[in-house]
N, C-alpha and C. Protein backbone atom coordinates (compact mmCIF):
# COMPACT_ATOMS: atom_id res chain seq x y z
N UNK A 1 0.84 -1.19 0.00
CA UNK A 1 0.00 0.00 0.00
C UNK A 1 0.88 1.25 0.00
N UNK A 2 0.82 2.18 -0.92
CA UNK A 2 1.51 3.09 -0.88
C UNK A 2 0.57 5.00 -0.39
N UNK A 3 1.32 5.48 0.28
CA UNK A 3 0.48 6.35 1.12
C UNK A 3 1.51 7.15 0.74
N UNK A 4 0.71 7.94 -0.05
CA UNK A 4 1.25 9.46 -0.87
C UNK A 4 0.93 10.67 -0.27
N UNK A 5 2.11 11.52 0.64
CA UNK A 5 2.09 12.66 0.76
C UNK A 5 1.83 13.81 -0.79
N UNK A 6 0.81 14.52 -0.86
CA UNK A 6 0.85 15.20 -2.04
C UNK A 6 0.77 16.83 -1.88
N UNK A 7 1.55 18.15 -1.85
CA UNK A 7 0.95 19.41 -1.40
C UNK A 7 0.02 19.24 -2.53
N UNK A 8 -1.21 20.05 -1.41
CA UNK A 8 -2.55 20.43 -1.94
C UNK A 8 -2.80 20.67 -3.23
N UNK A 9 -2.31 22.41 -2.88
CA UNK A 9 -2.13 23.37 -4.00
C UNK A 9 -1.46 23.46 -5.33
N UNK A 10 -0.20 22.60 -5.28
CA UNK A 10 0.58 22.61 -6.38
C UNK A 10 1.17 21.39 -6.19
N UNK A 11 0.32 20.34 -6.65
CA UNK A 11 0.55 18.83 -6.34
C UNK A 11 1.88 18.40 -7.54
N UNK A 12 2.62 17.74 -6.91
CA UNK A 12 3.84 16.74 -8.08
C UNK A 12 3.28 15.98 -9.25
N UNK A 13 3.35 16.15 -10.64
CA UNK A 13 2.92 15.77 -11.27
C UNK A 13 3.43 14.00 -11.54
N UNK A 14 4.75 14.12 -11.26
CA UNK A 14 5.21 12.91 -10.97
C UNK A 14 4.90 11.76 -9.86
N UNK A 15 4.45 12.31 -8.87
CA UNK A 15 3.99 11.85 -7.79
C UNK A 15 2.51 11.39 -8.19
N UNK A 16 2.02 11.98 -8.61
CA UNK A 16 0.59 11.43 -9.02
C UNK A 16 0.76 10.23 -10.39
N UNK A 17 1.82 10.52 -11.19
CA UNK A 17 1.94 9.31 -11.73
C UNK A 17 2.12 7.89 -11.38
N UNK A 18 2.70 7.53 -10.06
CA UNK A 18 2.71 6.87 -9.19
C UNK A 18 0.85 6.58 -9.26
N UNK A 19 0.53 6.96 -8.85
CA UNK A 19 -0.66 7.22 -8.48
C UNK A 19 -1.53 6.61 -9.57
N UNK A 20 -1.35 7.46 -10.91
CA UNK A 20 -2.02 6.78 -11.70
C UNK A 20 -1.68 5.22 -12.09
N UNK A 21 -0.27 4.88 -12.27
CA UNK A 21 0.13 3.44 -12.06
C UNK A 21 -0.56 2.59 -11.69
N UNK A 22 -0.73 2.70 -10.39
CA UNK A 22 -1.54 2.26 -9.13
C UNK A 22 -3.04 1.49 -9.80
N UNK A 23 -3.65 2.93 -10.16
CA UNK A 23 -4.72 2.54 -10.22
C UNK A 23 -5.06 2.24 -11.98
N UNK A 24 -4.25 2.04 -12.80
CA UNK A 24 -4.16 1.37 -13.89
C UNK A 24 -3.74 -0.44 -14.13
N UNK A 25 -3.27 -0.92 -13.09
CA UNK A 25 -2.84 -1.81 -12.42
C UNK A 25 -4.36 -2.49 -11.72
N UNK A 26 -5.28 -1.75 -11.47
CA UNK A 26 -6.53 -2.24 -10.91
C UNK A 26 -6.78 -2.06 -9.41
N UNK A 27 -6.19 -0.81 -9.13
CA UNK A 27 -5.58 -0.83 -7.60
C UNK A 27 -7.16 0.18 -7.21
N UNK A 28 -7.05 0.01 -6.14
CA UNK A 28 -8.53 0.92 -5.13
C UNK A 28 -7.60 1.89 -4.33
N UNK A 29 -7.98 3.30 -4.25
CA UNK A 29 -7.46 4.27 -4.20
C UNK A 29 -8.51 5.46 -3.09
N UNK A 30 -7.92 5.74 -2.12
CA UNK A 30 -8.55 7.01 -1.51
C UNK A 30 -7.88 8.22 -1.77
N UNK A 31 -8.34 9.45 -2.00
CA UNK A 31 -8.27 10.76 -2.62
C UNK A 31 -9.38 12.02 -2.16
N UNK A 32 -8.33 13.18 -2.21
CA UNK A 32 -9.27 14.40 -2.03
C UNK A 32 -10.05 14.80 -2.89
N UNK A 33 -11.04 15.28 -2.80
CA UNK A 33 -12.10 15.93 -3.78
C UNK A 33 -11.98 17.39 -3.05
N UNK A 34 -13.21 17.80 -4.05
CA UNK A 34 -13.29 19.57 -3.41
C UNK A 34 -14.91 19.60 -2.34
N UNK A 35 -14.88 18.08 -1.94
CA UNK A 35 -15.91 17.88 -0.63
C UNK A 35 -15.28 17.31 0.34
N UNK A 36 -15.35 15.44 0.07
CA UNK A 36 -14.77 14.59 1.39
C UNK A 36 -13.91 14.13 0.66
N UNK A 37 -12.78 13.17 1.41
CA UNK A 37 -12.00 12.28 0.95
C UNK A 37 -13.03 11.11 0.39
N UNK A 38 -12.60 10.50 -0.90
CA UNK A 38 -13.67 9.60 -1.32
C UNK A 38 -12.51 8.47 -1.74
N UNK A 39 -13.25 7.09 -2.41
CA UNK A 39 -13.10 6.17 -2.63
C UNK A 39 -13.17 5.54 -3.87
N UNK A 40 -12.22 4.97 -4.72
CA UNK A 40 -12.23 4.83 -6.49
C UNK A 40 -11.58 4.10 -6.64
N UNK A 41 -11.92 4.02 -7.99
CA UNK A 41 -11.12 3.16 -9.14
C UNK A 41 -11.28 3.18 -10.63
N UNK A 42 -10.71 2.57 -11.22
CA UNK A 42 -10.71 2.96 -12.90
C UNK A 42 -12.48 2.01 -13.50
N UNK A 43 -13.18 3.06 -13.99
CA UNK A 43 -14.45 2.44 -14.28
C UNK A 43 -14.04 1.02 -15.39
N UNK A 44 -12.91 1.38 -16.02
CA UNK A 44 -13.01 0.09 -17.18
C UNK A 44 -12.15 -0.72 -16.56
N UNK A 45 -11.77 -1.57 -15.25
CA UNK A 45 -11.29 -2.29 -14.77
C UNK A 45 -11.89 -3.26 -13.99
N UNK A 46 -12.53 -4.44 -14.83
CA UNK A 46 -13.32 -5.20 -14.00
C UNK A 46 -12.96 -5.56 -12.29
N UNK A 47 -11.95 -5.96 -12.19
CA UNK A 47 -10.69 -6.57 -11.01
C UNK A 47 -11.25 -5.44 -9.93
N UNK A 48 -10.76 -4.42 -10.52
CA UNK A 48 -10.99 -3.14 -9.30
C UNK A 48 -12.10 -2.42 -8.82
N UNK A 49 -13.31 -2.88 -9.81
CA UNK A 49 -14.54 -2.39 -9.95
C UNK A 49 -15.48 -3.80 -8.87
N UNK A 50 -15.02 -4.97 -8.99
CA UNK A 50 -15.22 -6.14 -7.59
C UNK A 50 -15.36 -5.65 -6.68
N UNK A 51 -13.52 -5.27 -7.03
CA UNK A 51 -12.83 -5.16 -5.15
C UNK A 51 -13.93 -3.84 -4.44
N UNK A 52 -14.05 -2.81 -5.57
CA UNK A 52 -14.66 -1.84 -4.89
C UNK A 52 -15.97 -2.30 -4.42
N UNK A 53 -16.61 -2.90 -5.07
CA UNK A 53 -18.52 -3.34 -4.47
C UNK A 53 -18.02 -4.00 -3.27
N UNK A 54 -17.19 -5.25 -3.05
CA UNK A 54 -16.96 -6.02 -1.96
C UNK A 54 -16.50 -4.95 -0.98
N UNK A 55 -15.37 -3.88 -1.07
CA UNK A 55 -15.26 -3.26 0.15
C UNK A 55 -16.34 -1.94 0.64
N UNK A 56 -17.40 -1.81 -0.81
CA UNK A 56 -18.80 -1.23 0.05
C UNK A 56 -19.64 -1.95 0.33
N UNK A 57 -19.95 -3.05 0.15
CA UNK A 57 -21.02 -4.11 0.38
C UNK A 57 -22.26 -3.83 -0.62
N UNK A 58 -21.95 -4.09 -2.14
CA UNK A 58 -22.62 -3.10 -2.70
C UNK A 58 -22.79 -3.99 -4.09
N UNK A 59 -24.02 -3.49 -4.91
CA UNK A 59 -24.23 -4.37 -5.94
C UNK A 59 -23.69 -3.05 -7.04
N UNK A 60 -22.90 -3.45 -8.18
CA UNK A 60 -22.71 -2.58 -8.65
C UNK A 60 -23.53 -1.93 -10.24
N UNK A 61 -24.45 -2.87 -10.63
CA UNK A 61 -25.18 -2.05 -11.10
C UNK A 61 -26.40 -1.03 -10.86
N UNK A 62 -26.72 -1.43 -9.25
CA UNK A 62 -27.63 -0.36 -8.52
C UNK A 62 -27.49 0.72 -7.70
N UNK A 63 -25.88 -0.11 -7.20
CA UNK A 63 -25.06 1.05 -6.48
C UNK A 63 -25.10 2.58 -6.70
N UNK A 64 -25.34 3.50 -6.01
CA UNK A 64 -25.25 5.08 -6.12
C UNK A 64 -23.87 5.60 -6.35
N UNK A 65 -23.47 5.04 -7.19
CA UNK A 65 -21.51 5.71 -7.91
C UNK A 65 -22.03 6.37 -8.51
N UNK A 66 -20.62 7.45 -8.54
CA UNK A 66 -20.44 7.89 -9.21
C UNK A 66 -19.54 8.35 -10.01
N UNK A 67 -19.30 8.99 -11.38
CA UNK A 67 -17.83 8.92 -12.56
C UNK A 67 -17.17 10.69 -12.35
N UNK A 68 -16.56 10.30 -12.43
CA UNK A 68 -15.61 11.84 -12.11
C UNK A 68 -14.83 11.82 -13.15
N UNK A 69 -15.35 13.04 -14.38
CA UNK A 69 -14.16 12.95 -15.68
C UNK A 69 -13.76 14.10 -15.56
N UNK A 70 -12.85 13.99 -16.01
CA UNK A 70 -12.29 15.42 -16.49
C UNK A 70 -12.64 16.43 -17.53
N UNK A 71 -13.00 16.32 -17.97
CA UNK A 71 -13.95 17.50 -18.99
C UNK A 71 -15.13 16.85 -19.34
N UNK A 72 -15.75 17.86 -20.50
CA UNK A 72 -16.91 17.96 -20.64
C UNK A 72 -16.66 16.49 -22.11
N UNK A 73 -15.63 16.79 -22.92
CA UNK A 73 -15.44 15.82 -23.91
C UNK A 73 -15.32 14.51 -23.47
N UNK A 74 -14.74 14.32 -22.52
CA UNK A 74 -15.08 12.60 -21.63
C UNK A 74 -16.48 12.23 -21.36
N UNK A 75 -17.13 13.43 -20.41
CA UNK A 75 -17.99 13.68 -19.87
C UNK A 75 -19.35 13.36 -21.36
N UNK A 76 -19.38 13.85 -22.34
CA UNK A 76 -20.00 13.40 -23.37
C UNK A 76 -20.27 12.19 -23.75
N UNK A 77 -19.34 11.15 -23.71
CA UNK A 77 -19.18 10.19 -24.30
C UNK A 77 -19.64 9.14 -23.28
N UNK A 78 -20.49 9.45 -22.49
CA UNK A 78 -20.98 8.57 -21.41
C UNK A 78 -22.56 8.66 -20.85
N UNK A 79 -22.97 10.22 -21.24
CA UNK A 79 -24.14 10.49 -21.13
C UNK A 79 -24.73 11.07 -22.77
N UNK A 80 -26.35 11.07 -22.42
CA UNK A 80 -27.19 11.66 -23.73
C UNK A 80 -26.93 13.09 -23.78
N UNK A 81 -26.81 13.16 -25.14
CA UNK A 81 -26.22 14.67 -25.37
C UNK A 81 -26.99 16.23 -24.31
N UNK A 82 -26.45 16.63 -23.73
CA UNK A 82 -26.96 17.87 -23.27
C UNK A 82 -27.57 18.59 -23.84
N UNK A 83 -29.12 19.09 -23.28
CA UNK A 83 -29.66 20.23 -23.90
C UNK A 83 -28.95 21.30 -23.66
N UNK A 84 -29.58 22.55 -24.25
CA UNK A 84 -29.32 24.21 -23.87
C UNK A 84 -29.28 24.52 -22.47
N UNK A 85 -30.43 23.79 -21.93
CA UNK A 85 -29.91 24.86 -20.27
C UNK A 85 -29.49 23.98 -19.23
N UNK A 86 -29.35 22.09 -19.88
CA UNK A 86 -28.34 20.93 -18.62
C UNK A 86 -27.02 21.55 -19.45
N UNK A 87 -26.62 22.08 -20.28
CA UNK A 87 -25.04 22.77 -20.43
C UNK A 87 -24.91 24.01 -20.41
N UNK A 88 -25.82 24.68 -20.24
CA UNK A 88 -25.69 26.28 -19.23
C UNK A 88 -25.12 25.95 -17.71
N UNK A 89 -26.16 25.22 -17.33
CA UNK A 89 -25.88 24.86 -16.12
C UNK A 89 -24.71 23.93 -15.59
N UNK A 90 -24.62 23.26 -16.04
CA UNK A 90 -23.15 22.27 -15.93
C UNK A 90 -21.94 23.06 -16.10
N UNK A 91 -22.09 23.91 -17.26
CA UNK A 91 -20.96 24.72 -17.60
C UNK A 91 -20.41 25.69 -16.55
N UNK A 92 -21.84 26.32 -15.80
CA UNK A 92 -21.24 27.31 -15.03
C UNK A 92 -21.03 26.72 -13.58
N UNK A 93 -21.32 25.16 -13.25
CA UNK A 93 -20.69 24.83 -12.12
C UNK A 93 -19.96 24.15 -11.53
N UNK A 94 -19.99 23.58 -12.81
CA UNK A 94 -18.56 22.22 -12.86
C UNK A 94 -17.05 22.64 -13.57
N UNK A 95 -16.50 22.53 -13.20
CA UNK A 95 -15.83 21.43 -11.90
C UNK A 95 -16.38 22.64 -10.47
N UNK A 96 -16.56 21.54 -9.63
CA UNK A 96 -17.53 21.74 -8.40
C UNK A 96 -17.86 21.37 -7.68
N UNK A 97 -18.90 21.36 -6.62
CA UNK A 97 -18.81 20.41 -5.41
C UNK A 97 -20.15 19.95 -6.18
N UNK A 98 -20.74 19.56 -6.87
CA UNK A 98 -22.34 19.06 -7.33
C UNK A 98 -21.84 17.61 -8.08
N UNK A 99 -22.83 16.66 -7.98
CA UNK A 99 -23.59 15.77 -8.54
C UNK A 99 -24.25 16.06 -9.12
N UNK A 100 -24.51 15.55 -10.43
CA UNK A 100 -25.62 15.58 -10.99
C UNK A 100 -26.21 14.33 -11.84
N UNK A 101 -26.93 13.88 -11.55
CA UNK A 101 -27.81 12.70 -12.56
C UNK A 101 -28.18 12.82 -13.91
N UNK A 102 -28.01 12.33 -14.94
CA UNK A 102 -27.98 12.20 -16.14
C UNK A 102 -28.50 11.13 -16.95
N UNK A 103 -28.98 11.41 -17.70
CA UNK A 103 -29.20 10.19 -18.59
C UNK A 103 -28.14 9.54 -19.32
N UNK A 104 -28.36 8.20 -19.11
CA UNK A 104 -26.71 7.69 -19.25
C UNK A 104 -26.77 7.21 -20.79
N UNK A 105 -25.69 7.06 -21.45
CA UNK A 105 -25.31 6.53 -22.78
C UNK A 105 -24.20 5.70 -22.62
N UNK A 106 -24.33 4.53 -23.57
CA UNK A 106 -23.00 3.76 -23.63
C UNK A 106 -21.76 3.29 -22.52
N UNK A 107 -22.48 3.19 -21.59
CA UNK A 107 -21.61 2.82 -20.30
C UNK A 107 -21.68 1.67 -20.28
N UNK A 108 -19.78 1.45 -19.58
CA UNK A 108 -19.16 0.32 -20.12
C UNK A 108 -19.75 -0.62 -18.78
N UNK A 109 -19.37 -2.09 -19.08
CA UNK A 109 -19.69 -3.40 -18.05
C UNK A 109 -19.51 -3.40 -16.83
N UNK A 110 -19.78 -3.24 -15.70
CA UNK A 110 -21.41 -3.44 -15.42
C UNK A 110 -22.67 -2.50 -15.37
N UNK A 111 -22.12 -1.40 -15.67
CA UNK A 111 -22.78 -0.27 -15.45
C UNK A 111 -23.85 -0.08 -16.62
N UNK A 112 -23.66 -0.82 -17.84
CA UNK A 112 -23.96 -0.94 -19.37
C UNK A 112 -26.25 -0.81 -19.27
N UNK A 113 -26.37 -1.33 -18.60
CA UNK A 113 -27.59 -1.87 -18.16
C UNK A 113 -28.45 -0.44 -17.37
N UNK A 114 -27.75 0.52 -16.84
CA UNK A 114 -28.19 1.99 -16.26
C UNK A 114 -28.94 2.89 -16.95
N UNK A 115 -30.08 3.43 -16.54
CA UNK A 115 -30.20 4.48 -17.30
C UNK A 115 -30.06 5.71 -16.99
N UNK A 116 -30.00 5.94 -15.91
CA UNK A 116 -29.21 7.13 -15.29
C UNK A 116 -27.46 6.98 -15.12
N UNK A 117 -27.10 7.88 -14.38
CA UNK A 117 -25.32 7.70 -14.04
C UNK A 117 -25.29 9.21 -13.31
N UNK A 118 -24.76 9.16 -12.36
CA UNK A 118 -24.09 10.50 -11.76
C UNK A 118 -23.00 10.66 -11.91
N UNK A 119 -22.69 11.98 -12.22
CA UNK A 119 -21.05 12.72 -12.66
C UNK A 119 -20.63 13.59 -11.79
N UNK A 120 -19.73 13.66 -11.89
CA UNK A 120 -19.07 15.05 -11.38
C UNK A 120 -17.78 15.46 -12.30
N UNK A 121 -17.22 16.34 -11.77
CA UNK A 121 -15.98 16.96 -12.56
C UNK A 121 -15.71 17.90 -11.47
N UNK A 122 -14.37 17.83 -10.85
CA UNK A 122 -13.54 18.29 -9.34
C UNK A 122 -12.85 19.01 -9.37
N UNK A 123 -13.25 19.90 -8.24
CA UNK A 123 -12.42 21.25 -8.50
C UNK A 123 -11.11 21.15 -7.74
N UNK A 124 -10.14 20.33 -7.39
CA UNK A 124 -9.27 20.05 -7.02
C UNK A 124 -8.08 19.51 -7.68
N UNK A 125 -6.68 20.34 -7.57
CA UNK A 125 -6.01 20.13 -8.22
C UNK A 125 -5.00 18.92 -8.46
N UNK A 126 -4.89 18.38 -7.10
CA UNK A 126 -4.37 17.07 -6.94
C UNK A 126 -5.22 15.78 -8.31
N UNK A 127 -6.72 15.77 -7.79
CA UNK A 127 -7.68 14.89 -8.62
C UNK A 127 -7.50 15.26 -10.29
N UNK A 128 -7.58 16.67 -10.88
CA UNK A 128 -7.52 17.04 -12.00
C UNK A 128 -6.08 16.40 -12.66
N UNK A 129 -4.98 16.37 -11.89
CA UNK A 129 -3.86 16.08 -12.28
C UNK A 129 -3.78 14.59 -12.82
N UNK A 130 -4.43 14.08 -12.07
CA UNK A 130 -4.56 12.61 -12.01
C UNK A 130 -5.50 12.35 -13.20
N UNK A 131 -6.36 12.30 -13.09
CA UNK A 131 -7.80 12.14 -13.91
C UNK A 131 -7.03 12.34 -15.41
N UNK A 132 -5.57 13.13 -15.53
CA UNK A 132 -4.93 13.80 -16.94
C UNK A 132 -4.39 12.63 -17.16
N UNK A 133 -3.82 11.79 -16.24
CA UNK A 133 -3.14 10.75 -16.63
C UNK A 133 -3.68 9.21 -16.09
N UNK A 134 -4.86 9.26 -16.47
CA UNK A 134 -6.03 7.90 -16.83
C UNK A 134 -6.16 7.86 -18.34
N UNK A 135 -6.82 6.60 -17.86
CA UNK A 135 -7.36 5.92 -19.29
C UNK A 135 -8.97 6.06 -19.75
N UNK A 136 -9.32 6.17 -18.00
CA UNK A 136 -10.58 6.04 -18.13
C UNK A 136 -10.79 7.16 -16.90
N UNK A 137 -12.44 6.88 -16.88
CA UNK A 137 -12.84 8.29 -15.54
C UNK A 137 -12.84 7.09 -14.66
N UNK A 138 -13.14 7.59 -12.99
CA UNK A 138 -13.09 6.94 -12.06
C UNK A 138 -14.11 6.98 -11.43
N UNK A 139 -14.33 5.53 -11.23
CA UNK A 139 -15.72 5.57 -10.08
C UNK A 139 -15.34 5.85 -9.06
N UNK A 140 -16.60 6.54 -8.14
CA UNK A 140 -16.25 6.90 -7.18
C UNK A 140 -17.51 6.94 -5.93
N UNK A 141 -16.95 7.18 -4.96
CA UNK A 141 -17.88 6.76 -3.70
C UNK A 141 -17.34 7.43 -2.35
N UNK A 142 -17.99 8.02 -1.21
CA UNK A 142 -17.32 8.99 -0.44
C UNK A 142 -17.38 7.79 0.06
N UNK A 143 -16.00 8.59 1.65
CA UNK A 143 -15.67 7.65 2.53
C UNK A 143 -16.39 8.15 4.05
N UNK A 144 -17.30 7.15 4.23
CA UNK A 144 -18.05 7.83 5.79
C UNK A 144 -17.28 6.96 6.94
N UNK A 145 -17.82 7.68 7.90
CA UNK A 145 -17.20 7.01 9.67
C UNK A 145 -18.00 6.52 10.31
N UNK A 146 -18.02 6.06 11.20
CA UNK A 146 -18.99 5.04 11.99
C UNK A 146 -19.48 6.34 13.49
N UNK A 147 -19.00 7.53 12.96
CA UNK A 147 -19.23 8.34 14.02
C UNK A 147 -20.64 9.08 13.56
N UNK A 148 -21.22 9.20 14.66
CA UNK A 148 -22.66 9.90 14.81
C UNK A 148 -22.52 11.12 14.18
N UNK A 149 -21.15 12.13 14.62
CA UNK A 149 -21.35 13.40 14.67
C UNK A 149 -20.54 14.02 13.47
N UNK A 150 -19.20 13.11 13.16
CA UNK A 150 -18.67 13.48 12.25
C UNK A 150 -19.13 11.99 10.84
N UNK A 151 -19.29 12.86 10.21
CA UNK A 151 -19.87 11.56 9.03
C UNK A 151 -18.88 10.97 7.92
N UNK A 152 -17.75 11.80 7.33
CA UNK A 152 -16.96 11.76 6.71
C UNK A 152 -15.62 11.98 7.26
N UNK A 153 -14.60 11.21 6.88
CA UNK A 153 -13.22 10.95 7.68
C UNK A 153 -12.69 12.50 7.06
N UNK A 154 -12.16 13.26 7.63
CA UNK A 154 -11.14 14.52 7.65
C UNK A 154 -9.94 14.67 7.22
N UNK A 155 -9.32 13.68 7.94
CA UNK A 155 -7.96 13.60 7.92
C UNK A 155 -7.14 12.21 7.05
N UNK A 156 -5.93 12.48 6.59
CA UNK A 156 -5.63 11.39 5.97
C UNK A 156 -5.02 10.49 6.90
N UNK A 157 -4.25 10.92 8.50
CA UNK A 157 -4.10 9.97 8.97
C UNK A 157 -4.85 8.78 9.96
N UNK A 158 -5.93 9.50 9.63
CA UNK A 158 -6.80 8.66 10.07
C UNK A 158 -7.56 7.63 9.29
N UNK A 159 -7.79 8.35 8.33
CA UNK A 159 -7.94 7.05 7.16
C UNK A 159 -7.22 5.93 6.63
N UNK A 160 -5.53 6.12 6.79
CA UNK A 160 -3.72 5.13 7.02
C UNK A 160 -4.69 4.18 7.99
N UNK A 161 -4.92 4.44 9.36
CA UNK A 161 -5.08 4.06 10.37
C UNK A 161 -6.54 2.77 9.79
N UNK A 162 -7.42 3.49 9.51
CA UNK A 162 -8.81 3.09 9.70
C UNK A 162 -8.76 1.84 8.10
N UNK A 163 -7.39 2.26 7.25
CA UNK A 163 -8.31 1.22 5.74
C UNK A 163 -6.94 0.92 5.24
N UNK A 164 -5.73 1.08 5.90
CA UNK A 164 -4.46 0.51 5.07
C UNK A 164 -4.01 -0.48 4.69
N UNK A 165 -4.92 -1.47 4.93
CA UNK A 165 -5.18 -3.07 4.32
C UNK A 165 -5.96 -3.54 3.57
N UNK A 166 -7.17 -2.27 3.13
CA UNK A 166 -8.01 -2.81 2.63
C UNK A 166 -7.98 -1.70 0.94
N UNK A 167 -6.50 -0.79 1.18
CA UNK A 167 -6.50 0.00 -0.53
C UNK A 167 -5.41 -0.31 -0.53
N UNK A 168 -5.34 -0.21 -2.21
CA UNK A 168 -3.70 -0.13 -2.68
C UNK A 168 -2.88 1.78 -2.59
N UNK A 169 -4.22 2.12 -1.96
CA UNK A 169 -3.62 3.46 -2.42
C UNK A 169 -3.90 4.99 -1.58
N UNK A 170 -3.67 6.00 -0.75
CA UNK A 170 -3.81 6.74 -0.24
C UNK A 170 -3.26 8.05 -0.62
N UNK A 171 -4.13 9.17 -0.99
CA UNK A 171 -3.34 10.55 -1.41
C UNK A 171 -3.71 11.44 -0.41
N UNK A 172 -2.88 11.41 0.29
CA UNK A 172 -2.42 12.50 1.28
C UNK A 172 -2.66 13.84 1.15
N UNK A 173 -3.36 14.69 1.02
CA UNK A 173 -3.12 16.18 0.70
C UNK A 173 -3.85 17.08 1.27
N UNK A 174 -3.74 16.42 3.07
CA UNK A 174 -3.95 17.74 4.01
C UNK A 174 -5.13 17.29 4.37
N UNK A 175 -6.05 17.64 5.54
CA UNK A 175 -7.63 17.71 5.52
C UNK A 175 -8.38 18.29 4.63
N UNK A 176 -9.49 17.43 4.56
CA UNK A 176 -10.60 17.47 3.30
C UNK A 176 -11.55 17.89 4.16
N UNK A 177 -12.86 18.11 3.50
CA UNK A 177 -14.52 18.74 4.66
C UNK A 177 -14.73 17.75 4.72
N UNK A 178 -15.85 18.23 5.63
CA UNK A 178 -17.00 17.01 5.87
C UNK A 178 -18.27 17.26 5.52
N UNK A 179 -18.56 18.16 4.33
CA UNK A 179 -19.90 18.08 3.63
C UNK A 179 -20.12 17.63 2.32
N UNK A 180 -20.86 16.62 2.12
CA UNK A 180 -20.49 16.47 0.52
C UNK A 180 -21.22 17.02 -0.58
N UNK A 181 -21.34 16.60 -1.59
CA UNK A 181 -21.30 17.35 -2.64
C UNK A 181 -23.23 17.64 -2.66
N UNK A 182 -23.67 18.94 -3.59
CA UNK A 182 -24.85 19.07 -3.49
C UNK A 182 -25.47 17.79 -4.68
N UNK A 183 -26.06 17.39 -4.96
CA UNK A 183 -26.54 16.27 -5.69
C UNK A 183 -28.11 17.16 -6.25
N UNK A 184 -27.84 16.96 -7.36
CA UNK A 184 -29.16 17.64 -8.48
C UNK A 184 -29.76 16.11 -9.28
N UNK A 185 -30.75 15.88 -9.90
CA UNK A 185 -31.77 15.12 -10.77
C UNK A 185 -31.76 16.07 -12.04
N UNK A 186 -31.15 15.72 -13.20
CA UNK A 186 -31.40 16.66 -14.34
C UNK A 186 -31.92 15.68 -15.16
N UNK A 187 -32.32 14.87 -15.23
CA UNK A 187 -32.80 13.87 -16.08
C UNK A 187 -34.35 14.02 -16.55
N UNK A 188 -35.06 14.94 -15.75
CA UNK A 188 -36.12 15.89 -16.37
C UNK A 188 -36.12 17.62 -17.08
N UNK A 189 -37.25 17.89 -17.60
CA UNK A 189 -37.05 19.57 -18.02
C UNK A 189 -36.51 20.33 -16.87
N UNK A 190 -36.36 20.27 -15.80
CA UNK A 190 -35.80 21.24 -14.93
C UNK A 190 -35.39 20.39 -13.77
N UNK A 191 -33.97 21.01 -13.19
CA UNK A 191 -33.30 20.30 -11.86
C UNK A 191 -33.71 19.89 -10.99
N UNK A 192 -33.74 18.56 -10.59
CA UNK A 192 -34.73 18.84 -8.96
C UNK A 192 -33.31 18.03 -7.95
N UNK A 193 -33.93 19.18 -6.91
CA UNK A 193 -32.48 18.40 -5.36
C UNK A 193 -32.47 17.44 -5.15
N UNK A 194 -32.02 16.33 -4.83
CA UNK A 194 -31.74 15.20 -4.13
C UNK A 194 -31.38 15.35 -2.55
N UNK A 195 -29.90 15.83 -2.83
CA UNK A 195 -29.33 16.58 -1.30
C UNK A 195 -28.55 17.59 -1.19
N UNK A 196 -28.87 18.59 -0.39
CA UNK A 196 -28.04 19.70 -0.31
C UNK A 196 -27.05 19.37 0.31
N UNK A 197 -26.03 20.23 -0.23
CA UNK A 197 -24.26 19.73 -0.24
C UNK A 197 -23.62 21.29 0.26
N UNK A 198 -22.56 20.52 -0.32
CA UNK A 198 -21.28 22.03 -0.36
C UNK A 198 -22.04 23.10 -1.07
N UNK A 199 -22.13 22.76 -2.71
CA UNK A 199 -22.58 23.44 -4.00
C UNK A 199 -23.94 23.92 -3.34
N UNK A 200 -23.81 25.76 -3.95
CA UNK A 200 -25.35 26.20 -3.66
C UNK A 200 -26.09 26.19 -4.42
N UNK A 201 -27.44 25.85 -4.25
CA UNK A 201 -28.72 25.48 -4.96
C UNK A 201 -29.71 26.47 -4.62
């Protein structure tokens, strides 16, 4: 298990290659977002896409994942083309702390069978760096705590502590929040909330 110190702000591009290695290899990976520290892997990697349902207890074509690409041109090629005002709106808030639900297109095995899919695109520079040097986007899934009060793990050394046997992979880069992302329904004529998040609605 390799546990990557990364600065925040102006993350090692080399260092994240490591990183991408990792998880090209089929490896399960914890990482900062611009909400909580969350939980991934490469969507076109059967091996790693297992390991991930087995370490959420989770079926993965019903499962609530979600794909984190890096632009809007990835981001295309997975959902039904955007109208005029789901790419007004996407445009002006992504990369961001939001979810949003979509009507899905052409998504690869097991996911193939969906007709929705939730996306995101992260406003964090560590994740953006990374996401440059994939093959594919990454599923993804936050990481919660067994605590009442705090819901999402904070810190990275507590997460070393709490899952260093159970990833190939840890990116270090300081404390993350503990609110997650706002989650929207665009899969009708107009947005509707799911859950209010970071992102304002």
């Amino acid at each position: 298990m390799l546990y990557l110190e990364i600065q925040p702000e102006n993350p090692n591009p080399r260092q994240l290659q490591q990183a991408a290695d990792i998880l090209e290899r089929g490896g399960l990976a914890i990482y900062p977002t611009d909400t909580v520290y969350a939980l991934g892997c490469l969507s076109n990697h059967s091996q790693a896409l297992n390991r991930l349902a087995q370490f959420k207890g989770i079926k993965l074509q019903q499962a609530p994942l979600s794909f984190i690409f890096k632009d809007f041109a990835e981001l295309n090629n997975y959902v039904k083309p955007l109208n005029g005002p789901q790419f007004k709106l996407l445009k002006r808030t992504l990369p961001g702390p939001y979810t949003y639900i979509l009507e899905a297109d052409r998504l690869p095995k097991p996911f193939h069978k969906r007709k929705t899919l939730g996306v995101r695109m992260v406003s964090n520079p560590v994740v953006e760096i990374l996401l440059g040097q994939l093959s594919a986007p990454l599923v993804t899934s936050s990481i919660r705590t067994d605590d009442d009060w705090e819901n999402y793990f904070t810190d990275p050394g507590e997460i070393f502590e709490a899952f260093e046997d159970q990833v190939d992979l840890i990116i270090a880069a300081g404390p993350c929040g503990n609110i997650p992302s706002t989650v929207l329904d665009y899969t009708a004529s107009a947005p509707e909330l799911i859950r209010a998040g970071k992102g304002d609605y």
